[in-house]
Protein backbone atom coordinates (compact mmCIF):
# COMPACT_ATOMS: atom_id res chain seq x y z
CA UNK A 1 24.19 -8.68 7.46
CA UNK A 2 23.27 -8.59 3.60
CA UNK A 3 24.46 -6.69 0.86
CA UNK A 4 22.65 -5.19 -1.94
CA UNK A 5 22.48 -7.72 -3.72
CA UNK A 6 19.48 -9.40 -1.62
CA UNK A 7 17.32 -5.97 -2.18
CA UNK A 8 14.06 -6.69 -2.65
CA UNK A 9 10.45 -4.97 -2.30
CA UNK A 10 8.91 -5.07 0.94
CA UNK A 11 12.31 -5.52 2.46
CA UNK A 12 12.88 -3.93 6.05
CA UNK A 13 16.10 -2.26 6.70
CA UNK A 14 17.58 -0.12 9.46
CA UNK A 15 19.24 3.04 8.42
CA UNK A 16 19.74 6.16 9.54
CA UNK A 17 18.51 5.11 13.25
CA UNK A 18 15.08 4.52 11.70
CA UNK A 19 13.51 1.43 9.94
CA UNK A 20 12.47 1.90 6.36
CA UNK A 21 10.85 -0.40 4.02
CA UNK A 22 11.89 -0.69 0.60
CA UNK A 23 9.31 0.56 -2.16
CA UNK A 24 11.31 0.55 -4.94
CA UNK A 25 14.74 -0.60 -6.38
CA UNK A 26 16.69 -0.50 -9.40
CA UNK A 27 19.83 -2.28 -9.83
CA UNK A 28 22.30 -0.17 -12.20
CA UNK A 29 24.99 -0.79 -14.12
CA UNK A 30 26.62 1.89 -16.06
CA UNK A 31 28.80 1.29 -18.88
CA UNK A 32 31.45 3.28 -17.34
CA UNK A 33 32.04 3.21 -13.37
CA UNK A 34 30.94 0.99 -10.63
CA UNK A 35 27.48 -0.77 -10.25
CA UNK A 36 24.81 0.76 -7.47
CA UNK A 37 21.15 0.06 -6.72
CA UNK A 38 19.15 3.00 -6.60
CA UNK A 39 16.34 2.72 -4.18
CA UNK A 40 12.98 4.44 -2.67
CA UNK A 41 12.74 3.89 0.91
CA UNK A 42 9.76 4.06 3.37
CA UNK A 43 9.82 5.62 7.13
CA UNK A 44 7.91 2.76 9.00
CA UNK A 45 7.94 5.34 11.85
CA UNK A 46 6.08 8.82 9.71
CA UNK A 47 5.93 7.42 6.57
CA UNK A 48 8.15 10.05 4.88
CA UNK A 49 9.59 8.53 1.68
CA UNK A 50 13.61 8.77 0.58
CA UNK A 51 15.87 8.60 -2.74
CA UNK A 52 18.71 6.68 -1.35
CA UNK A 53 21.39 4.83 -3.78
CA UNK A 54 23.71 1.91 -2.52
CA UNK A 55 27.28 1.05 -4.04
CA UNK A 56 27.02 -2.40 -5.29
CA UNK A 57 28.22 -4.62 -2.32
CA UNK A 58 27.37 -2.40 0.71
CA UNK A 59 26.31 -3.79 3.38
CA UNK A 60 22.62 -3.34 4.75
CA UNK A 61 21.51 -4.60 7.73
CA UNK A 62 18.00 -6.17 7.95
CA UNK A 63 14.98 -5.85 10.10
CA UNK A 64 13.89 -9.75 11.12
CA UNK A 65 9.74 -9.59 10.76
CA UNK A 66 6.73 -12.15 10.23
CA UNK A 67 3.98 -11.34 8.66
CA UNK A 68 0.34 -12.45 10.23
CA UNK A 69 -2.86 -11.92 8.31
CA UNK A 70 -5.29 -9.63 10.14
CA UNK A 71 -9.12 -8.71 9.42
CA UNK A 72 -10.02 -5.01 9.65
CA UNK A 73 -12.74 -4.49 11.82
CA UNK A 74 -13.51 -1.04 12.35
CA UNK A 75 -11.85 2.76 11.73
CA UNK A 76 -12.24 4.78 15.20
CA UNK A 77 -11.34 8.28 14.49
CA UNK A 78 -7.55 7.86 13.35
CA UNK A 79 -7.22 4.83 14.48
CA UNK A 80 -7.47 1.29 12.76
CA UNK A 81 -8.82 -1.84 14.54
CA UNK A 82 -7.72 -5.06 13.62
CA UNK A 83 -8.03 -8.85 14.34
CA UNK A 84 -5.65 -11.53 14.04
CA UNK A 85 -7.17 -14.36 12.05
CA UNK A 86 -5.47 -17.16 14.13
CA UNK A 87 -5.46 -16.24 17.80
CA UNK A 88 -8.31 -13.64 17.44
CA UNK A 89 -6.41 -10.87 18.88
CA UNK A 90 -7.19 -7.16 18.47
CA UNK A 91 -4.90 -4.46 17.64
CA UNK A 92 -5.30 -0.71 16.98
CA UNK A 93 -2.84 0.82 14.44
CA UNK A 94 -2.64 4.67 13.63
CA UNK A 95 -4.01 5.99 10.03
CA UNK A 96 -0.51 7.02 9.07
CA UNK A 97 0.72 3.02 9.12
CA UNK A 98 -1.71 2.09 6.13
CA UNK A 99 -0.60 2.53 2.34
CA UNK A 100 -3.99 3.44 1.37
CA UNK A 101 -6.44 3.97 4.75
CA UNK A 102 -9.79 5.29 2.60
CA UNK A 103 -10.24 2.06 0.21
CA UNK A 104 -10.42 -0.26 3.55
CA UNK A 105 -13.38 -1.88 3.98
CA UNK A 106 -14.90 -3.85 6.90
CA UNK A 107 -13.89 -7.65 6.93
CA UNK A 108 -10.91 -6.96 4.46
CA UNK A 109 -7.89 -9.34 4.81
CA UNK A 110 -4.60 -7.53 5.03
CA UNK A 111 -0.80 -8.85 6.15
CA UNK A 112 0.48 -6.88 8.80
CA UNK A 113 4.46 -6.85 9.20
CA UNK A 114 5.98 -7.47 12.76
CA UNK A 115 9.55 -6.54 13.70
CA UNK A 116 10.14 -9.90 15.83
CA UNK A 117 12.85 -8.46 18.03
CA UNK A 118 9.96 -5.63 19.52
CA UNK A 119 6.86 -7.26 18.67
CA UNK A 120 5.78 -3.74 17.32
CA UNK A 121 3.53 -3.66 13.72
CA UNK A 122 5.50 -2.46 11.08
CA UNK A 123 3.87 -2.06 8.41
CA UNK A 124 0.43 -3.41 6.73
CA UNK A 125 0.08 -4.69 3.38
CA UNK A 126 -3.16 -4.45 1.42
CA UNK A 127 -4.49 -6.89 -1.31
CA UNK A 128 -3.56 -5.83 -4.62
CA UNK A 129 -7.01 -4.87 -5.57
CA UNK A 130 -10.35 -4.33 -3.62
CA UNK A 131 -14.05 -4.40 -5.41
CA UNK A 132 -16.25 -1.62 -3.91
CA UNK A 133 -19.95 -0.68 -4.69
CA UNK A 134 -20.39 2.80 -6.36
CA UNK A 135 -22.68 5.16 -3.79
CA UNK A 136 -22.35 8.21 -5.78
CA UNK A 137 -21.75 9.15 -9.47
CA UNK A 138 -23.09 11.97 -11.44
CA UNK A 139 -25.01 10.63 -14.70
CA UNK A 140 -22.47 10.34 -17.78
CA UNK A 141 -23.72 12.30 -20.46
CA UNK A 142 -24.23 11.15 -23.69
CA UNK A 143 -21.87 11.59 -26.85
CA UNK A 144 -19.13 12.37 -24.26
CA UNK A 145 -16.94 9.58 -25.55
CA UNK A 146 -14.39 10.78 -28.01
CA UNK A 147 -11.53 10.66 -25.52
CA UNK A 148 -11.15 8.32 -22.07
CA UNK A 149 -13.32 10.76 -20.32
CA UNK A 150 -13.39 10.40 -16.37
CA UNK A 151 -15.69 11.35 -13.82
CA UNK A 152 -15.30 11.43 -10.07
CA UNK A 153 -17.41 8.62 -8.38
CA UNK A 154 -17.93 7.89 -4.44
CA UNK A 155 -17.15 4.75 -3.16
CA UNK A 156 -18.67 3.15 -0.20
CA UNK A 157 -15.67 3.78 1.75
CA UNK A 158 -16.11 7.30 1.11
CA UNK A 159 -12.79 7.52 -0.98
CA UNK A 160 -13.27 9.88 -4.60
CA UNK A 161 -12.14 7.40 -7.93
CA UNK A 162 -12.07 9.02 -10.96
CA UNK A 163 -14.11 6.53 -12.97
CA UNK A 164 -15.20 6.20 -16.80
CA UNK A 165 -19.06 7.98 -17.89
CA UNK A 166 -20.63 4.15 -17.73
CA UNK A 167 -20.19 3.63 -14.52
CA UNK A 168 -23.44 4.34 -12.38
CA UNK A 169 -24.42 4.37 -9.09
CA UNK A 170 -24.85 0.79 -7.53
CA UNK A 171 -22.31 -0.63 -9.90
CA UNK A 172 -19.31 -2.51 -8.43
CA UNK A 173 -15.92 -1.23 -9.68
CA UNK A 174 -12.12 -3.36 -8.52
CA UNK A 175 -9.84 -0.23 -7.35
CA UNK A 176 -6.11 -0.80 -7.74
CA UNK A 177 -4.98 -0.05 -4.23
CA UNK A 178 -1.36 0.88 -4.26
CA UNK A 179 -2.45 3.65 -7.13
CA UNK A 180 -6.34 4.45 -5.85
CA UNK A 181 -7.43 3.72 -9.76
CA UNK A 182 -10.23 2.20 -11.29
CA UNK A 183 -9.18 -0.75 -12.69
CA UNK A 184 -12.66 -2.45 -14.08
CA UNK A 185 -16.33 -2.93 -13.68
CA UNK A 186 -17.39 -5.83 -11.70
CA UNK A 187 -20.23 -7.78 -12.21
């Protein structure tokens, strides 16, 4: 059993008779009252997402899981294949399981969580940015740059980035993933 006080992100917890991965916290201390951590927790089984605050000191009890680094493969419909990078194994996971399913590209590393007590995938982590080629962007036009003027570009995942006028077709552009945001152009 932990408390609160070992909240972290990424952290897998059982509550409610669900598991739920921790997206955000924020550990609180009023000037008046007792201390809590306020907290944003994931559904690791539909991916709904909860407000839930915790008195300082409760008691949480933990999900044991290991991570193992997996390739992506190939997208079949709405399901995700996956290799194992050590013992070559293949696994399928749903669409609803990924954080950001459009801005995954073939041969793209990614940590996949597994509860160790079920041997079920939990959860799968992406890499904090991704650099994908441009395939479509409407010309920028010219004198259009008095403000941070966007326009929506089409990556070669298929995802829509909203993306500044210079950036042209062909170019590659590094994509924040947990947002979906450009980020910069790549040379």
């Amino acid at each position: 059993m932990a408390t609160t006080a070992d909240i972290r992100n990424g952290l897998c917890i059982k509550f409610n008779h669900d598991i739920y991965k921790i997206v955000e916290f924020l550990h609180v201390k009023p000037g008046k009252g007792p201390a809590f951590v306020r907290t944003k927790l994931r559904s690791l089984t539909n991916g709904k997402v909860l407000d839930n605050t915790f008195s300082a000191g409760h008691k949480i009890d933990t999900v044991r899981v290991e991570t193992h680094t997996y390739q992506f493969l190939y997208a079949e419909g709405n399901e995700f294949h996956f290799m194992n990078a050590e013992s070559f194994e293949q696994i399928s996971l749903h669409k609803d399981i990924l954080d950001a399913p459009d801005l995954l590209k073939e041969g793209t590393n990614v940590i996949v969580q597994v509860n160790t007590e079920t041997d079920l995938p939990l959860s799968v982590d992406m890499p904090a940015s991704i650099i994908l080629e441009v395939t479509y962007a409407e010309p920028g036009v010219k004198g259009n740059t008095a403000t941070n003027a966007t326009k929506p570009a089409t990556v070669e995942t298929g995802a829509s980035i909203n993306v500044p006028l210079f950036i042209n077709e062909g170019d590659k552009i590094k994509i924040d993933t947990a947002t979906g945001s450009y980020m910069e152009r790549v040379k």
